[in-house]
N, C-alpha and C. Protein backbone atom coordinates (compact mmCIF):
# COMPACT_ATOMS: atom_id res chain seq x y z
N UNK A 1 53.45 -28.36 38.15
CA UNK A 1 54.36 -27.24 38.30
C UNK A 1 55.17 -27.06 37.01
N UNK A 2 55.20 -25.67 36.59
CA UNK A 2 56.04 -25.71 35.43
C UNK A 2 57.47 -25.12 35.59
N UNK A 3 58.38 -25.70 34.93
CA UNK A 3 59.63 -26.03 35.09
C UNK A 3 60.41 -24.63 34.32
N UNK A 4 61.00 -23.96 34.55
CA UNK A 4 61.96 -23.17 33.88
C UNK A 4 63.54 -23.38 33.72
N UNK A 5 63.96 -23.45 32.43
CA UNK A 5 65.37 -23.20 32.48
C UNK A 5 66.05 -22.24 32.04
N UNK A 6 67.72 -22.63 31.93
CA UNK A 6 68.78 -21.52 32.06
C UNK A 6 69.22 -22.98 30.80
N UNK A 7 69.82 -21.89 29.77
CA UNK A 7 70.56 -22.64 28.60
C UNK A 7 71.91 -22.01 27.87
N UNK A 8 72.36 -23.19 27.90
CA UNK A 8 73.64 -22.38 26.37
C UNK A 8 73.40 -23.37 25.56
N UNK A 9 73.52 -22.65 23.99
CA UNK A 9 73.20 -22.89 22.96
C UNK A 9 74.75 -22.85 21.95
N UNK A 10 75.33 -23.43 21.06
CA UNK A 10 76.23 -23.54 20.22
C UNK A 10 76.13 -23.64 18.80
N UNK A 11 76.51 -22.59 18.47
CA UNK A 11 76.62 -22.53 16.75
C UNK A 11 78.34 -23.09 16.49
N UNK A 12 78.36 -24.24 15.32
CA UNK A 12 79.71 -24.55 14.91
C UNK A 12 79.67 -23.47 13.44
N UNK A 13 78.89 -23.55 13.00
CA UNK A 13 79.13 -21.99 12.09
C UNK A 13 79.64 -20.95 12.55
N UNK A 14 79.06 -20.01 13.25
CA UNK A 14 79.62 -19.27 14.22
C UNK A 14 80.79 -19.02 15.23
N UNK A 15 81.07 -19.88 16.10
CA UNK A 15 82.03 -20.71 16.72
C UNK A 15 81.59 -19.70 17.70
N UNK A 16 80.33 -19.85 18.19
CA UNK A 16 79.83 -19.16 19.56
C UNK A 16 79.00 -19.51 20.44
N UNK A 17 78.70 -18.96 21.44
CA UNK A 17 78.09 -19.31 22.68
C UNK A 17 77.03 -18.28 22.58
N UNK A 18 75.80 -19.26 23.06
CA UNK A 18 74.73 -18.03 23.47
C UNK A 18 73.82 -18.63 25.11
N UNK A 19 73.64 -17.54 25.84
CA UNK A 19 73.00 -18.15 26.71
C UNK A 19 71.45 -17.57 27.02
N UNK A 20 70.70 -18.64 27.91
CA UNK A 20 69.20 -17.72 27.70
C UNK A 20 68.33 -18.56 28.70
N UNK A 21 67.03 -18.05 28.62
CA UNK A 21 66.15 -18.69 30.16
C UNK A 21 64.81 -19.01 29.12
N UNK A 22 64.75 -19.57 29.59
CA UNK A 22 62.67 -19.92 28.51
C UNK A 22 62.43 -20.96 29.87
N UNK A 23 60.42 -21.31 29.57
CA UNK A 23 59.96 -22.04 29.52
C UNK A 23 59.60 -23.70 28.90
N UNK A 24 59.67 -23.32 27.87
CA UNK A 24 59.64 -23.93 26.18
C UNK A 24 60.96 -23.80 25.51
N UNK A 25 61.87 -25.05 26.21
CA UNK A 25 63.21 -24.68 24.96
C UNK A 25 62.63 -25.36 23.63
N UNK A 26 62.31 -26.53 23.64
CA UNK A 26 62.13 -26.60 21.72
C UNK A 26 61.54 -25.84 20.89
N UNK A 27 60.43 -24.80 21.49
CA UNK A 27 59.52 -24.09 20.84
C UNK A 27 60.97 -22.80 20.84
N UNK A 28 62.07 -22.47 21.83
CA UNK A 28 62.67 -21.51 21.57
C UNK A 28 63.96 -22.02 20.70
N UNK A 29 64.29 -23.17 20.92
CA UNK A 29 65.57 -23.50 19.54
C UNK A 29 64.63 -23.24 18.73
N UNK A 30 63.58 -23.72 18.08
CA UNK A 30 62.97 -23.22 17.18
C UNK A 30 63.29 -21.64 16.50
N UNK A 31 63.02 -20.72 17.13
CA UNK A 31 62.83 -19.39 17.43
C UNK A 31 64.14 -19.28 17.07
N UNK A 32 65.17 -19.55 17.81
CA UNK A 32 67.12 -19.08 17.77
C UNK A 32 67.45 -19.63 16.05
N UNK A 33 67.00 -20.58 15.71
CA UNK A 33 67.46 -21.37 14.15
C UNK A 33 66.81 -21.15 12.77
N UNK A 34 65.55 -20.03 13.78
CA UNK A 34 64.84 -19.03 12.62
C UNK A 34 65.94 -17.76 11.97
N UNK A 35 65.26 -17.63 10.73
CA UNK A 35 66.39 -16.26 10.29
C UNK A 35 64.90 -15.05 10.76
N UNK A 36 66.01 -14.02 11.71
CA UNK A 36 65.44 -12.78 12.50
C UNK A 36 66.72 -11.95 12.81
N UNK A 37 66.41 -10.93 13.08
CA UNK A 37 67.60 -9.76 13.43
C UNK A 37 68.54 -10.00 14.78
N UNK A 38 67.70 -11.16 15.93
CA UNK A 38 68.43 -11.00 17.12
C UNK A 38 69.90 -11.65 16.62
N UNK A 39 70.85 -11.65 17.99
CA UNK A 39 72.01 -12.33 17.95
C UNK A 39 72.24 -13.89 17.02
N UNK A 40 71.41 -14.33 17.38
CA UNK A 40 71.38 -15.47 16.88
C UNK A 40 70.58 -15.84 15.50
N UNK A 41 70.07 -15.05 14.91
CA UNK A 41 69.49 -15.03 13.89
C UNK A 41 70.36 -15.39 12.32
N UNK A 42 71.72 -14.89 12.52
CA UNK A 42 72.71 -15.29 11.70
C UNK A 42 73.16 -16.60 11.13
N UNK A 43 72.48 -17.64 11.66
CA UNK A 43 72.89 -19.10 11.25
C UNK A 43 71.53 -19.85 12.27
N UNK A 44 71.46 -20.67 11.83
CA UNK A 44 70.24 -21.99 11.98
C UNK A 44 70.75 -23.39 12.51
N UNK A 45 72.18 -23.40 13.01
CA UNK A 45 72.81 -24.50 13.25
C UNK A 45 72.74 -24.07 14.61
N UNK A 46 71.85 -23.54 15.62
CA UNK A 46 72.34 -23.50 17.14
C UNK A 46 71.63 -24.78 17.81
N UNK A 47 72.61 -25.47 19.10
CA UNK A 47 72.25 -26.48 19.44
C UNK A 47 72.50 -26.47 20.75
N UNK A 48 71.43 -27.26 21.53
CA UNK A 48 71.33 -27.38 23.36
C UNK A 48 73.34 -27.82 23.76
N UNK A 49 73.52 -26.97 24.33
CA UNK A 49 74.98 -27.81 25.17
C UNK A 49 74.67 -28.02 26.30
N UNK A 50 73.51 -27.36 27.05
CA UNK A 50 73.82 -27.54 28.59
C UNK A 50 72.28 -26.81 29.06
N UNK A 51 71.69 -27.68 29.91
CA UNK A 51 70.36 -26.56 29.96
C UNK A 51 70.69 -27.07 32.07
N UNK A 52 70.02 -26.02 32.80
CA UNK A 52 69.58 -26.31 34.33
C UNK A 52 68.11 -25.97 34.16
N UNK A 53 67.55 -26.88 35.39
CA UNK A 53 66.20 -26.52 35.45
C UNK A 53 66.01 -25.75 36.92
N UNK A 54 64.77 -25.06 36.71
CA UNK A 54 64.90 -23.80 37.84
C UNK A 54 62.83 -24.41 38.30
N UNK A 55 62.79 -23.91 39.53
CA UNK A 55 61.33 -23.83 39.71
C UNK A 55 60.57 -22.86 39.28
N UNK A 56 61.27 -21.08 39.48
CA UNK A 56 60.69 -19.84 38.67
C UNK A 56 61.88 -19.57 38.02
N UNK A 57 60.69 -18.34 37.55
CA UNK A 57 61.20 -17.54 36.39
C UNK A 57 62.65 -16.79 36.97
N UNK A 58 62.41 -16.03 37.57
CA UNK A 58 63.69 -15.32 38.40
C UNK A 58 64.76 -16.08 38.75
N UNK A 59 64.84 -17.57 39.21
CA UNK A 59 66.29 -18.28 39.24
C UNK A 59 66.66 -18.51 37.77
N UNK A 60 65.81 -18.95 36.80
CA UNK A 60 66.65 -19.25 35.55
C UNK A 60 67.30 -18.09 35.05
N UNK A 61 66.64 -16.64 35.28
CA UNK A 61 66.90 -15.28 34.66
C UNK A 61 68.20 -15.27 35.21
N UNK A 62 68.02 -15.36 36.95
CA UNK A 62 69.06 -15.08 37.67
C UNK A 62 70.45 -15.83 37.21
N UNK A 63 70.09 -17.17 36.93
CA UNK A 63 71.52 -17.65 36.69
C UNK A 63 72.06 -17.12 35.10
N UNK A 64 70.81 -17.44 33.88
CA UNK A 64 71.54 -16.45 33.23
C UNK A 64 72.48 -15.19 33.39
N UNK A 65 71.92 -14.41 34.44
CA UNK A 65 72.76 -13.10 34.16
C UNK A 65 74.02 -13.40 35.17
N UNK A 66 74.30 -14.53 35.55
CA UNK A 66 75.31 -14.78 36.09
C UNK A 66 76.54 -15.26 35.12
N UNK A 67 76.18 -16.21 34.20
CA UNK A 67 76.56 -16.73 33.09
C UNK A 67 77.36 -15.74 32.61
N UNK A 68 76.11 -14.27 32.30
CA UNK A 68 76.49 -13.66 30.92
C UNK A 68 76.95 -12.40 31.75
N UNK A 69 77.55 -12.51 32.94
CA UNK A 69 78.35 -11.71 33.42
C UNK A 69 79.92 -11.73 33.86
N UNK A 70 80.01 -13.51 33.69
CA UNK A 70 81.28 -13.49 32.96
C UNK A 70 81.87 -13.11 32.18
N UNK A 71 81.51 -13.13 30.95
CA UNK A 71 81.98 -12.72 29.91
C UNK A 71 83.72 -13.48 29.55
N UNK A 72 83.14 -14.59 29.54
CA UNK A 72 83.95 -15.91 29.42
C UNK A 72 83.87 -16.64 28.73
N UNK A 73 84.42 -16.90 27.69
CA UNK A 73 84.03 -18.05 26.54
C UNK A 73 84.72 -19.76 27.95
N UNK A 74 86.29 -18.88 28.21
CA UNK A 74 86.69 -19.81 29.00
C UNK A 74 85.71 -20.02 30.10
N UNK A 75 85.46 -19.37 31.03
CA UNK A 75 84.46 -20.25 31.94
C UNK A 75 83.13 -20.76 31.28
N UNK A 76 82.95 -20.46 30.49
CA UNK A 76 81.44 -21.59 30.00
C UNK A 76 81.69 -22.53 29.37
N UNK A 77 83.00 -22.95 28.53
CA UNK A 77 83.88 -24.31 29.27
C UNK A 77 83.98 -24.94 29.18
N UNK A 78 84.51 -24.54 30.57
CA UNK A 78 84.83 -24.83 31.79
C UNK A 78 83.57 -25.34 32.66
N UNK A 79 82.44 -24.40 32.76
CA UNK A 79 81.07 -25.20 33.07
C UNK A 79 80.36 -26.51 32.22
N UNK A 80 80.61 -26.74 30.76
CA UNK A 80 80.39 -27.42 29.83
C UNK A 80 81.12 -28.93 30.31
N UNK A 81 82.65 -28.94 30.98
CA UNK A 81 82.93 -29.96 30.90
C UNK A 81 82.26 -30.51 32.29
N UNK A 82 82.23 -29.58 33.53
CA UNK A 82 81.99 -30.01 34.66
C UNK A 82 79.84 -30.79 34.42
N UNK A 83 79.60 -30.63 33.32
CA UNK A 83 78.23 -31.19 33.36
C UNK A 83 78.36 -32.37 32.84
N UNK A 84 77.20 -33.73 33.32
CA UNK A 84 77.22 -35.03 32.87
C UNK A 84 76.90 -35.20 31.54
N UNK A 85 77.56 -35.99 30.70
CA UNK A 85 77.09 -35.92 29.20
C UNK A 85 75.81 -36.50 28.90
């Protein structure tokens, strides 16, 4: 069975948060620390803070757009501390 997750990612260059759903996170940090036009394309220092694993595609999407419908630096955190290191 293949595994999907839900991620936030951290640039200390930046001093930002990004969140996102893949299959393949190393093949997609890869992808985020490439120079390209998306959001994250601006710096090469982004790093895993927090990933969940989902069974499909649609719960990891789903919780992303839960995430990124906060629109909370404070609640993602706030979710950051409540996870095991």
């Amino acid at each position: 069975m293949q595994h999907h997750y839900f991620y936030i990612l951290y640039s200390p260059n930046a001093d930002k948060y990004y969140t996102g759903h893949t299959r393949d996170l190393p093949g997609r940090l890869r992808r985020h620390n490439s120079e390209h036009k998306g959001y994250t394309g601006g710096w090469s220092d982004w790093g895993i803070v927090c990933t969940e694993t989902y069974a499909t595609k649609e719960e990891a999407y789903q919780r992303e757009r839960e995430v990124k419908s906060w629109k909370s630096r404070k609640r993602i955190e706030e979710l950051l501390q409540k996870k095991p290191a």
